[in-house]
Every structure is written in structure tokens, then in C-alpha cells.
C-alpha atoms as a PDB file:
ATOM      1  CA  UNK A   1    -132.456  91.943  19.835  1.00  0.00           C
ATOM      2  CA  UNK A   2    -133.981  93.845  16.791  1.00  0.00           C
ATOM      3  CA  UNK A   3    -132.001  93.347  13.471  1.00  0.00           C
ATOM      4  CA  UNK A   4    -130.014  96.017  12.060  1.00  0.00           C
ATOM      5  CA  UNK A   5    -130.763  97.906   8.771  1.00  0.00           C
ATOM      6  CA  UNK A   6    -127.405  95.906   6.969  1.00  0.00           C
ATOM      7  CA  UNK A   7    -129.250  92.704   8.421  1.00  0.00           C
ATOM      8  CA  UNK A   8    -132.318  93.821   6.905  1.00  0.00           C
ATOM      9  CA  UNK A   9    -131.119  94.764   3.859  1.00  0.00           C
ATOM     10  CA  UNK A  10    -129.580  91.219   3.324  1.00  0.00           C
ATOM     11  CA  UNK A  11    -132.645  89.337   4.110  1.00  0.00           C
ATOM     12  CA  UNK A  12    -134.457  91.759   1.488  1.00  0.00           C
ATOM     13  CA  UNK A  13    -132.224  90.619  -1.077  1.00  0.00           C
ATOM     14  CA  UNK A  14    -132.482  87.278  -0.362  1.00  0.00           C
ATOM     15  CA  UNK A  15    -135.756  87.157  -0.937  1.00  0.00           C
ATOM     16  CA  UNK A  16    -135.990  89.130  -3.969  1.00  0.00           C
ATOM     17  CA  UNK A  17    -133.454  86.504  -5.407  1.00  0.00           C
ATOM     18  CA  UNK A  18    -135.764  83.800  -4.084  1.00  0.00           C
ATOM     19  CA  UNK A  19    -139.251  84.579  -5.444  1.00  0.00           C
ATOM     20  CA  UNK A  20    -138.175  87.474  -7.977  1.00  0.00           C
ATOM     21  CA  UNK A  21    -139.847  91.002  -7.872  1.00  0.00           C
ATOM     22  CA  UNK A  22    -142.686  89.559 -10.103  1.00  0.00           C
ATOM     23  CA  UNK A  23    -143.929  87.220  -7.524  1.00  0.00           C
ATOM     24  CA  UNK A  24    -143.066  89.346  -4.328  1.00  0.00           C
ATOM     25  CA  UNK A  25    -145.695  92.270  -6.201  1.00  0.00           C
ATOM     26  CA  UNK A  26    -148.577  89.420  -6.571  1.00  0.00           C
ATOM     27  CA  UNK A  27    -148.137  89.038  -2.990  1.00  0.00           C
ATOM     28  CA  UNK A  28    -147.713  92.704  -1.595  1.00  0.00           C
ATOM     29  CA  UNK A  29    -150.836  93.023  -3.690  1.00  0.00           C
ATOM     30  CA  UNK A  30    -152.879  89.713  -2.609  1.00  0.00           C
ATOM     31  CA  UNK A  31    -151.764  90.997   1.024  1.00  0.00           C
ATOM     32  CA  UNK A  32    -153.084  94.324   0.525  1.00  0.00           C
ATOM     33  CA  UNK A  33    -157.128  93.485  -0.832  1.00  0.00           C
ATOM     34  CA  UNK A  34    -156.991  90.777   1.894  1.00  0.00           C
ATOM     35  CA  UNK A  35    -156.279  93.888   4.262  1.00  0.00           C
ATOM     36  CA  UNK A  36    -158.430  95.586   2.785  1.00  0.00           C
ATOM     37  CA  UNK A  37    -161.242  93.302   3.060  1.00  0.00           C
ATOM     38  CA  UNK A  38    -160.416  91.768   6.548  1.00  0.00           C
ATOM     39  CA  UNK A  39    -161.496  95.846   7.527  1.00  0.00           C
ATOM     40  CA  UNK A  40    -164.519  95.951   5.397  1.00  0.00           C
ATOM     41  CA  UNK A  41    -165.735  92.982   6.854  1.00  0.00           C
ATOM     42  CA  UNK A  42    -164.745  94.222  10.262  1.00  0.00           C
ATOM     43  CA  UNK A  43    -166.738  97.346   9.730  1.00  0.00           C
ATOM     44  CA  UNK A  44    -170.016  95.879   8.391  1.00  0.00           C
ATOM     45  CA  UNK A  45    -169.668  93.735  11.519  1.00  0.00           C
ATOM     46  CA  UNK A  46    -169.680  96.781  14.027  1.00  0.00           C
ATOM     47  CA  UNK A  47    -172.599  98.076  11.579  1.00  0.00           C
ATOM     48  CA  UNK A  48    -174.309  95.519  11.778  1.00  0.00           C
ATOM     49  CA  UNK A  49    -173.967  94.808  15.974  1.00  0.00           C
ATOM     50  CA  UNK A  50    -175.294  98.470  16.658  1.00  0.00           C
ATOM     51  CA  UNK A  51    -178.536  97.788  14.640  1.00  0.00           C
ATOM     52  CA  UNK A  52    -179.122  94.852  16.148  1.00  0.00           C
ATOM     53  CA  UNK A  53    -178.883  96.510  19.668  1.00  0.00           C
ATOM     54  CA  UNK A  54    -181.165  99.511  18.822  1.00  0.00           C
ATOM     55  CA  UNK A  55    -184.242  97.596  17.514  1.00  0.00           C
ATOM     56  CA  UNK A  56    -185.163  95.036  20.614  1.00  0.00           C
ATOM     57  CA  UNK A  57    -187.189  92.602  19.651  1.00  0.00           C
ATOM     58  CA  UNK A  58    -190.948  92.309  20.723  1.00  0.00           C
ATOM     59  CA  UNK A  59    -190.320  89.675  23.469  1.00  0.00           C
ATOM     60  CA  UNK A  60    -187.345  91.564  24.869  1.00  0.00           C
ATOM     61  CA  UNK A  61    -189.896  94.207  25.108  1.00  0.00           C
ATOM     62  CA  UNK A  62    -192.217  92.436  26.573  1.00  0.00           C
ATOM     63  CA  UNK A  63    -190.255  90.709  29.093  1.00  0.00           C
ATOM     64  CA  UNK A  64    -188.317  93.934  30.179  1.00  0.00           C
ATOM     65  CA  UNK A  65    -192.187  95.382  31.410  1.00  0.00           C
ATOM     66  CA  UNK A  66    -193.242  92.667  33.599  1.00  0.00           C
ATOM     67  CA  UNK A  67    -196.519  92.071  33.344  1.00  0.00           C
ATOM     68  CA  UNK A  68    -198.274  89.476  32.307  1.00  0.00           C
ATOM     69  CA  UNK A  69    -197.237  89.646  28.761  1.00  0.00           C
ATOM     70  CA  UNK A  70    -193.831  89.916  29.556  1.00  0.00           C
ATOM     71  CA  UNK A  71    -194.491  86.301  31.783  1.00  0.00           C
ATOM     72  CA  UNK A  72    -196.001  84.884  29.219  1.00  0.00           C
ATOM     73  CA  UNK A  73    -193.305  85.545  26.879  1.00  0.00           C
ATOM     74  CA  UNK A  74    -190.765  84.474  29.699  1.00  0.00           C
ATOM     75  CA  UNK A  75    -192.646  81.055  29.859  1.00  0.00           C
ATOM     76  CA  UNK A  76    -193.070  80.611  25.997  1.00  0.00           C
ATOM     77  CA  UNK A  77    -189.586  81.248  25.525  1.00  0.00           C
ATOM     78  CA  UNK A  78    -188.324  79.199  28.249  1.00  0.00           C
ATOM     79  CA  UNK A  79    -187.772  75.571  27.180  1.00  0.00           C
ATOM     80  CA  UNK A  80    -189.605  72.614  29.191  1.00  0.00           C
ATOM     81  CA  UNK A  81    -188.150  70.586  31.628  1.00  0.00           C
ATOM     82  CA  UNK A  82    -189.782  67.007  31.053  1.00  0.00           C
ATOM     83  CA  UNK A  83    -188.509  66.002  35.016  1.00  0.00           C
ATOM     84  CA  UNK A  84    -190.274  68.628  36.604  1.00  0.00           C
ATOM     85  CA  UNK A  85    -194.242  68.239  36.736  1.00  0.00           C
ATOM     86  CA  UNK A  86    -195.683  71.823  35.452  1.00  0.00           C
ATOM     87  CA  UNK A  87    -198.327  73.930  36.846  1.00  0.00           C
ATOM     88  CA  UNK A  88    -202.037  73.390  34.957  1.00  0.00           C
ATOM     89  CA  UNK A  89    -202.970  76.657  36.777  1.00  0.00           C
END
């Protein structure tokens, strides 16, 4: 059950009393650039994820055509597995 606006009002007060309307204005303030920033950062994120996905990368290239530079960027890329004997084709 949601409080009321009386119950509100009292728990405002309360608090005011507690920290004082000094202290309760640092925080509104520290809560606000931390807002703030928490979106800028956000932002530059998304920025920064829709470059990355425009420019592939030459072996993403490569591999995406399938010939034989695309295999040999498959097999340079791919680490070795020292249990299985390779190919000396």
C-alpha cells in the first residue's frame, strides 16, 4: 500500500530535522551530476558500440569472403590445440 501525502509529508520533515536543509541540498546536488554523468557515460557508450560495428575489421572481412584469405585468417586466428596432430599440408 502506497503512503499517503500526510505520511509523506511527515517523513519529509523528519528528515529535514535529521540532516538539515544544508546537507539534504549537497546531496540533491551530488545525486543530480552523478545522474547526470551515469547518462553521459551511457551515451558515449552507445556512441561508441555503433562505430565499432560499422568499421569491421580486416580479418572479419576477410573471413566473411571465403577464400583463401579468409581461411587463412580463420586458421591464424584460431588458437592451437597441442592434442591434436596438425596438417603440414
Amino acid at each position: 500500500m502506497a503512503p499517503s501525502l500526510p505520511q509523506l509529508l511527515i517523513i519529509l520533515v523528519i528528515v529535514l530535522l535529521l540532516f538539515g536543509a544544508k546537507r539534504l541540498r549537497n546531496l540533491g546536488g551530488d545525486l543530480g551530476a552523478a545522474v547526470k554523468g551515469f547518462k553521459s557515460a551511457v551515451k558515449d557508450g552507445k556512441d561508441d558500440d555503433t562505430a565499432e560495428g560499422a568499421t569491421p575489421n580486416a580479418a572479419d572481412t576477410a573471413a566473411g569472403q571465403g577464400d583463401a584469405a579468409g581461411d587463412a585468417a580463420k586458421a591464424e586466428a584460431a588458437p592451437a590445440d597441442p592434442a591434436k596432430p596438425q596438417d603440414k599440408a
